[in-house]
Protein backbone atom coordinates (compact mmCIF):
# COMPACT_ATOMS: atom_id res chain seq x y z
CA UNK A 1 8.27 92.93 159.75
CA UNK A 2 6.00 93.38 162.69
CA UNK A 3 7.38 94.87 166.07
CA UNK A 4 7.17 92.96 169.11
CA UNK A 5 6.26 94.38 172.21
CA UNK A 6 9.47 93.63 174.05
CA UNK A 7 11.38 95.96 171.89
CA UNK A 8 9.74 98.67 173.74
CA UNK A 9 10.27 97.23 176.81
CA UNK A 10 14.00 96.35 176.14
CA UNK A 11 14.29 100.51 174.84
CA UNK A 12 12.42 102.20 177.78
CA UNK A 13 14.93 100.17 180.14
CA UNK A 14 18.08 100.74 178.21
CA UNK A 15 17.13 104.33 178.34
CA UNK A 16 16.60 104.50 182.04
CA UNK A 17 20.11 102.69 182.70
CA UNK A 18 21.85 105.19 180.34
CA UNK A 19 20.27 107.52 182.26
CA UNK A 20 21.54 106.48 185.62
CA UNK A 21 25.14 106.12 184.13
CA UNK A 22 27.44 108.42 183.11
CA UNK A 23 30.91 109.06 183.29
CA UNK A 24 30.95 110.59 186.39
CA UNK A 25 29.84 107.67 188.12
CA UNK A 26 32.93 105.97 187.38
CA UNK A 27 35.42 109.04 187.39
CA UNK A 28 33.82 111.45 190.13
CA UNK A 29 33.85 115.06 191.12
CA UNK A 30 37.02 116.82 191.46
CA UNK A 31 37.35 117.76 195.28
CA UNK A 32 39.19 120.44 196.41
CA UNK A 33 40.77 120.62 199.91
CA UNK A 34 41.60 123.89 201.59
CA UNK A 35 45.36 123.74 201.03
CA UNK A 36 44.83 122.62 196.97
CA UNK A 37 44.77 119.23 197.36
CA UNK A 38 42.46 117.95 194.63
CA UNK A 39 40.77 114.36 195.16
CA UNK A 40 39.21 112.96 192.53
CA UNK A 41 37.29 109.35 193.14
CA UNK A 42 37.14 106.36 190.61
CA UNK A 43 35.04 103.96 190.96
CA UNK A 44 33.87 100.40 189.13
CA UNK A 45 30.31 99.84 187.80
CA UNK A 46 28.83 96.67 187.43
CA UNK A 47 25.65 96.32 185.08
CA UNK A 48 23.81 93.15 184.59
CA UNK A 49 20.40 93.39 182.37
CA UNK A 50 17.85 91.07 181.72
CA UNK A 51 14.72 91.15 179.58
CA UNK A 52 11.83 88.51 178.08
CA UNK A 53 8.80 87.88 176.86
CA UNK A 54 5.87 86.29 175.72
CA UNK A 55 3.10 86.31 173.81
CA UNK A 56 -0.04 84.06 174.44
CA UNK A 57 -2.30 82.12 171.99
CA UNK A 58 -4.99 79.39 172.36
CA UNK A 59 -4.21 75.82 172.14
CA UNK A 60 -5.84 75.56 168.81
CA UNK A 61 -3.42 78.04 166.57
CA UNK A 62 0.00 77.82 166.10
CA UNK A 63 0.07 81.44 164.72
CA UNK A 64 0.88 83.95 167.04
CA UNK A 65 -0.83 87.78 166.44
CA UNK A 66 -1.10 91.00 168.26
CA UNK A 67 -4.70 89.96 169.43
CA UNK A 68 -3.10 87.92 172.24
CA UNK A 69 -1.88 88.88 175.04
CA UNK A 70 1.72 90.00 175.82
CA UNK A 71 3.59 89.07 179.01
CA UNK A 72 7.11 90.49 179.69
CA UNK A 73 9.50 91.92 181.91
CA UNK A 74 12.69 93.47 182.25
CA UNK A 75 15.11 94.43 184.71
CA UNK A 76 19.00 95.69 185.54
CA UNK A 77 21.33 95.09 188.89
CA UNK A 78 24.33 98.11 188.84
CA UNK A 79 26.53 97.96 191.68
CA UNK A 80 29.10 100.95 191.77
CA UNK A 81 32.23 100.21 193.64
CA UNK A 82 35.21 102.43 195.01
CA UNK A 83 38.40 101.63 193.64
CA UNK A 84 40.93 104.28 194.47
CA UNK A 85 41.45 108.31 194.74
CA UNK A 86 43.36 110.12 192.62
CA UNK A 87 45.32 112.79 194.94
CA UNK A 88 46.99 115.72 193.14
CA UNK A 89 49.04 118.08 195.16
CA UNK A 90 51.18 120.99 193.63
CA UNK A 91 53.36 118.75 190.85
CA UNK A 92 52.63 115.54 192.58
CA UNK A 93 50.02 112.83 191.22
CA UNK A 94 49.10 109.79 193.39
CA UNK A 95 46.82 107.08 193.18
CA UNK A 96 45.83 105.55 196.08
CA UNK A 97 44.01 102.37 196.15
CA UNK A 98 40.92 101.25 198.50
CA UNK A 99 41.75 97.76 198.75
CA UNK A 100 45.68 97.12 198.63
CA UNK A 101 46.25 93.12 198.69
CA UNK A 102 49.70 93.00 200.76
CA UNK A 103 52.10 94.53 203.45
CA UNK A 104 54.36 95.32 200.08
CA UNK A 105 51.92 97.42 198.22
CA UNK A 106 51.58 99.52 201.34
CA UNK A 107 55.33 100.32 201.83
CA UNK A 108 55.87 100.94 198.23
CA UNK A 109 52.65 103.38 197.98
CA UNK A 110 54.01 104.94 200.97
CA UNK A 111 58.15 105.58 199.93
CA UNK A 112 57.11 108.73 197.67
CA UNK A 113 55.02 110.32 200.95
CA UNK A 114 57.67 110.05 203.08
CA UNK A 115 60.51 111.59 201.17
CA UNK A 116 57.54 114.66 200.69
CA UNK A 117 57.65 115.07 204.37
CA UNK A 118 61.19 114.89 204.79
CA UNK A 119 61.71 117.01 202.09
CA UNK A 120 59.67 119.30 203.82
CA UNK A 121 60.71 119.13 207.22
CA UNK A 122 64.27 119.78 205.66
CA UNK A 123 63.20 123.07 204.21
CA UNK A 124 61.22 124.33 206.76
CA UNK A 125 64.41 123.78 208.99
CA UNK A 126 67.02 125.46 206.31
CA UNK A 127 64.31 128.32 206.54
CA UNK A 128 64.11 128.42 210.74
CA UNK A 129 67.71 128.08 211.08
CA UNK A 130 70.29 130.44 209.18
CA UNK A 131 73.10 128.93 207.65
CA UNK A 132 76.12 128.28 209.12
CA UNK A 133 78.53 129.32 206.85
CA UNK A 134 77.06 132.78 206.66
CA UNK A 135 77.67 132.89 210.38
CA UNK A 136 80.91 131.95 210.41
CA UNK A 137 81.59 133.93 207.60
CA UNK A 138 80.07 137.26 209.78
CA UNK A 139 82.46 136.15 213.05
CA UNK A 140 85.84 136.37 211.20
């Protein structure tokens, strides 16, 4: 069987795309904030590709050989796309979406945040202020 020239074409531009992605592109870098926080982005990728060709003969034959000449082409769209951010913190995993479609999606996100801070702002009071039983305990 003989090869056609837009297998070469189609290969060289398959190569190039693979070369472009990778799975980094859709699951990023781990980042690394200054009090541990790591972020990590994920992103969508799009690929569209496209390729075509053809061989010219004279009017005269039907037969089409490698004496003619070849006209082709080839070519790929990618778009890449956030999506969300994966947040780890100490023993807490969150994903947090770019686009959120409602009001709703917000609040709920948001519920496991809040009772963080509280939960915080709690301790770091019991920690400020001493106990009151062990003062009342020291009085009698």
């Amino acid at each position: 069987m003989a090869t056609y020239p837009i297998e070469g074409l189609m290969k060289s531009t398959l190569e190039n795309i693979k070369d472009m992605i990778d799975v980094n592109t859709i699951v990023g870098d781990p980042i690394e904030s200054g009090d541990g926080t790591v972020i990590i982005p994920i992103s969508k990728v799009c690929l569209g590709f496209a390729s075509g060709g053809s061989e010219f003969s004279d009017n005269s034959s039907k037969e089409v050989t490698s004496q003619y000449p070849f006209g082709g082409g080839s070519g790929a769209g990618i778009s890449v796309k956030p999506m969300a951010f994966l947040v780890i913190k100490d023993d807490v995993i969150r994903l947090l979406p770019v686009n959120q479609k409602n009001t709703y999606d917000k609040i709920v996100d948001g519920i496991p945040q809040l009772i963080d801070i509280l939960k915080n702002a709690f301790s770091k009071d019991k920690e400020k202020n001493p106990k009151k039983d062990n003062n009342e305990n020291e009085e009698e």
